[in-house]
C-alpha atoms as a PDB file:
ATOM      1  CA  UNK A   1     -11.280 -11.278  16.080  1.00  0.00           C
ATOM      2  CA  UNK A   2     -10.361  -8.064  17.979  1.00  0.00           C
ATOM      3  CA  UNK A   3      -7.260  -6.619  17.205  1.00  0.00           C
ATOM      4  CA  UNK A   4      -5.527  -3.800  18.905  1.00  0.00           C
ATOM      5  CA  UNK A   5      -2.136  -2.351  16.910  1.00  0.00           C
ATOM      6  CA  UNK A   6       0.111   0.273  18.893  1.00  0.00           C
ATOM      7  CA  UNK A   7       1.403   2.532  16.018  1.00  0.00           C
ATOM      8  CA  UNK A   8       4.791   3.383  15.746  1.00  0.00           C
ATOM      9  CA  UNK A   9       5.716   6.398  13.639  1.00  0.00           C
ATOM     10  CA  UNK A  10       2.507   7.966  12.872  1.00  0.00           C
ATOM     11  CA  UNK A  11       0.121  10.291  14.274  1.00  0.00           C
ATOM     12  CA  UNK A  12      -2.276   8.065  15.369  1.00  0.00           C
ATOM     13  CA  UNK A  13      -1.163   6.354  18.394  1.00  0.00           C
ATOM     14  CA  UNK A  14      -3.363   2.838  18.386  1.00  0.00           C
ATOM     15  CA  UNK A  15      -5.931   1.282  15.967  1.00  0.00           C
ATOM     16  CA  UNK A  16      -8.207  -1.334  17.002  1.00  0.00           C
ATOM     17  CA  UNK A  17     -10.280  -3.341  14.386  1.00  0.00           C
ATOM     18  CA  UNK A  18     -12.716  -6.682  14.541  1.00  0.00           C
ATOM     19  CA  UNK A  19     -12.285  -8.445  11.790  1.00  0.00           C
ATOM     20  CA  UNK A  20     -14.969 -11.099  11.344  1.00  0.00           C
ATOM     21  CA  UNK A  21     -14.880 -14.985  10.462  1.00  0.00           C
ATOM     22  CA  UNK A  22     -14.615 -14.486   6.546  1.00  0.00           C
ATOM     23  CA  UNK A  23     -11.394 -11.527   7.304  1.00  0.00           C
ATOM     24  CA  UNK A  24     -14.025  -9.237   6.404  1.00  0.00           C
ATOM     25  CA  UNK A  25     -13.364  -5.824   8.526  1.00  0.00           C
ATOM     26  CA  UNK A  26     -16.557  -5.169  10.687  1.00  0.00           C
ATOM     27  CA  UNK A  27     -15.313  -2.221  12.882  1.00  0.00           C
ATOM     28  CA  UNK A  28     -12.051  -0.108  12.678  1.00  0.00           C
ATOM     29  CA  UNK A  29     -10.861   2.811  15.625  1.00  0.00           C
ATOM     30  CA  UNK A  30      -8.225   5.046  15.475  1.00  0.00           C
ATOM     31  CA  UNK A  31      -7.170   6.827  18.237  1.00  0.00           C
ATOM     32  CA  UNK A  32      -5.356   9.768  17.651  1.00  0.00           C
ATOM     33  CA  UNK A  33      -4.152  11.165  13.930  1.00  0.00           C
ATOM     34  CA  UNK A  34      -6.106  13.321  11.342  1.00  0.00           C
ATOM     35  CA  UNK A  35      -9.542  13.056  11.934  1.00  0.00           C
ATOM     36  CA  UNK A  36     -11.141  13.483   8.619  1.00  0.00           C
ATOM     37  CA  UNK A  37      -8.371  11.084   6.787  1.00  0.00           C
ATOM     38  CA  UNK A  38      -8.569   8.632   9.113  1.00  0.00           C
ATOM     39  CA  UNK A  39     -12.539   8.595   9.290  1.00  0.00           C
ATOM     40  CA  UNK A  40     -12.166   8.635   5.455  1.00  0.00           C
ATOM     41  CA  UNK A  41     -10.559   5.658   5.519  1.00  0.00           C
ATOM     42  CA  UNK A  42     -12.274   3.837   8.124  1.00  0.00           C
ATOM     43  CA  UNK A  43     -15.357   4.259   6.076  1.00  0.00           C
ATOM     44  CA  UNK A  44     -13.738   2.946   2.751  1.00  0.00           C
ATOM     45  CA  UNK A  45     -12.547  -0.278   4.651  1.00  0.00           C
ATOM     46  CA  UNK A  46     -15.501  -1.444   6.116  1.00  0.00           C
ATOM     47  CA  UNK A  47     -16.826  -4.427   4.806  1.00  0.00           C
ATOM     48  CA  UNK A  48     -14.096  -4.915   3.033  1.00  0.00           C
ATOM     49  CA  UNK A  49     -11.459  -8.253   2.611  1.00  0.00           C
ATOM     50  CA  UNK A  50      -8.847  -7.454   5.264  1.00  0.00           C
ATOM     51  CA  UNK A  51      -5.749  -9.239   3.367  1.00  0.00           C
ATOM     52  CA  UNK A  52      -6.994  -7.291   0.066  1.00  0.00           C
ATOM     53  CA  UNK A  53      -7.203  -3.770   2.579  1.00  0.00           C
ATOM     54  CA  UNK A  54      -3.816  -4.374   3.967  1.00  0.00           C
ATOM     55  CA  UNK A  55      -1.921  -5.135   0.402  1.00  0.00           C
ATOM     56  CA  UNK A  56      -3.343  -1.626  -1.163  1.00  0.00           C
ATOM     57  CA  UNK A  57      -2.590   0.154   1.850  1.00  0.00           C
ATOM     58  CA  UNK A  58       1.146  -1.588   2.228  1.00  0.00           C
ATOM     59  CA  UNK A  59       4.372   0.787   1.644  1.00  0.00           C
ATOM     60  CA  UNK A  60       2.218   3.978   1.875  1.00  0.00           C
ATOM     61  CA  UNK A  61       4.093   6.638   3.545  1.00  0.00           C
ATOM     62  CA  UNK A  62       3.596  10.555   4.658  1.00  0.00           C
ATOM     63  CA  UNK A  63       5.680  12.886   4.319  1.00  0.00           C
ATOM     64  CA  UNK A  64       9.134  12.501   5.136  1.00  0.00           C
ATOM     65  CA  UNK A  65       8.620   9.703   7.118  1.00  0.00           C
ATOM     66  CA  UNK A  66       8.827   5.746   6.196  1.00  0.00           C
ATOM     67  CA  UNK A  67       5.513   5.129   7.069  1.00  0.00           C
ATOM     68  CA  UNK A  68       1.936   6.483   7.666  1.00  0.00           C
ATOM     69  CA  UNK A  69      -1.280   5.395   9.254  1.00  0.00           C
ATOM     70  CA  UNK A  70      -2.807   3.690   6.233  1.00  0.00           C
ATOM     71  CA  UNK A  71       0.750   1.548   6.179  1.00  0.00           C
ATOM     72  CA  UNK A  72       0.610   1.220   9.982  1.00  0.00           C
ATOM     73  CA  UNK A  73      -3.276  -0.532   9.198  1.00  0.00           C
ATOM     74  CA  UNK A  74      -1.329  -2.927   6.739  1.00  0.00           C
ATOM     75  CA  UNK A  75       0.981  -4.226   9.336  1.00  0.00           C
ATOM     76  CA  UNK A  76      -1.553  -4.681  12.033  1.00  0.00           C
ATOM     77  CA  UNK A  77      -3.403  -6.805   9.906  1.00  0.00           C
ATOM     78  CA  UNK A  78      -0.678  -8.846   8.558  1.00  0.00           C
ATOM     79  CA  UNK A  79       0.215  -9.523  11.873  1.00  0.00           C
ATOM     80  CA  UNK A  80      -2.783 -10.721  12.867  1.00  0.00           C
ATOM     81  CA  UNK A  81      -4.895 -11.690  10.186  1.00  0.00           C
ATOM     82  CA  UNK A  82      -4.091 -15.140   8.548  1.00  0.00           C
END
């Protein structure tokens, strides 16, 4: 499954991820945000139990703000990940 998550909130304007048969992620893309954190994470995640990804990564925030990209990845999986 292909998933495509506009961000609100964050840096990083849209992340798009496959995430394969078994909700194992296969391929993540962010566009926009800090590179080096964001390639950071994309290479912890991979291969890795989306539902599992998106519960560690849920209520992380940056800053100031409410959210942050690694809580932004939570919701677009929850959204679309069953």
């Amino acid at each position: 499954m292909k998933i495509n998550f506009k961000t609100s909130g964050v840096c990083c304007r849209e992340m798009n991820l496959v995430v394969d048969e078994n909700n194992t992620i296969t391929d993540v893309e962010f566009i926009g945000g800090c590179n080096g954190n964001l390639s950071g994470i994309s290479k912890l995640i991979i291969g890795q139990n989306a539902l599992e990804v998106a519960d560690k990564l849920e209520g992380t925030t940056c800053r100031d703000k409410m959210t942050s990209c690694p809580d932004q990845l939570s919701k677009a999986i929850k959204e679309n990940v069953k």
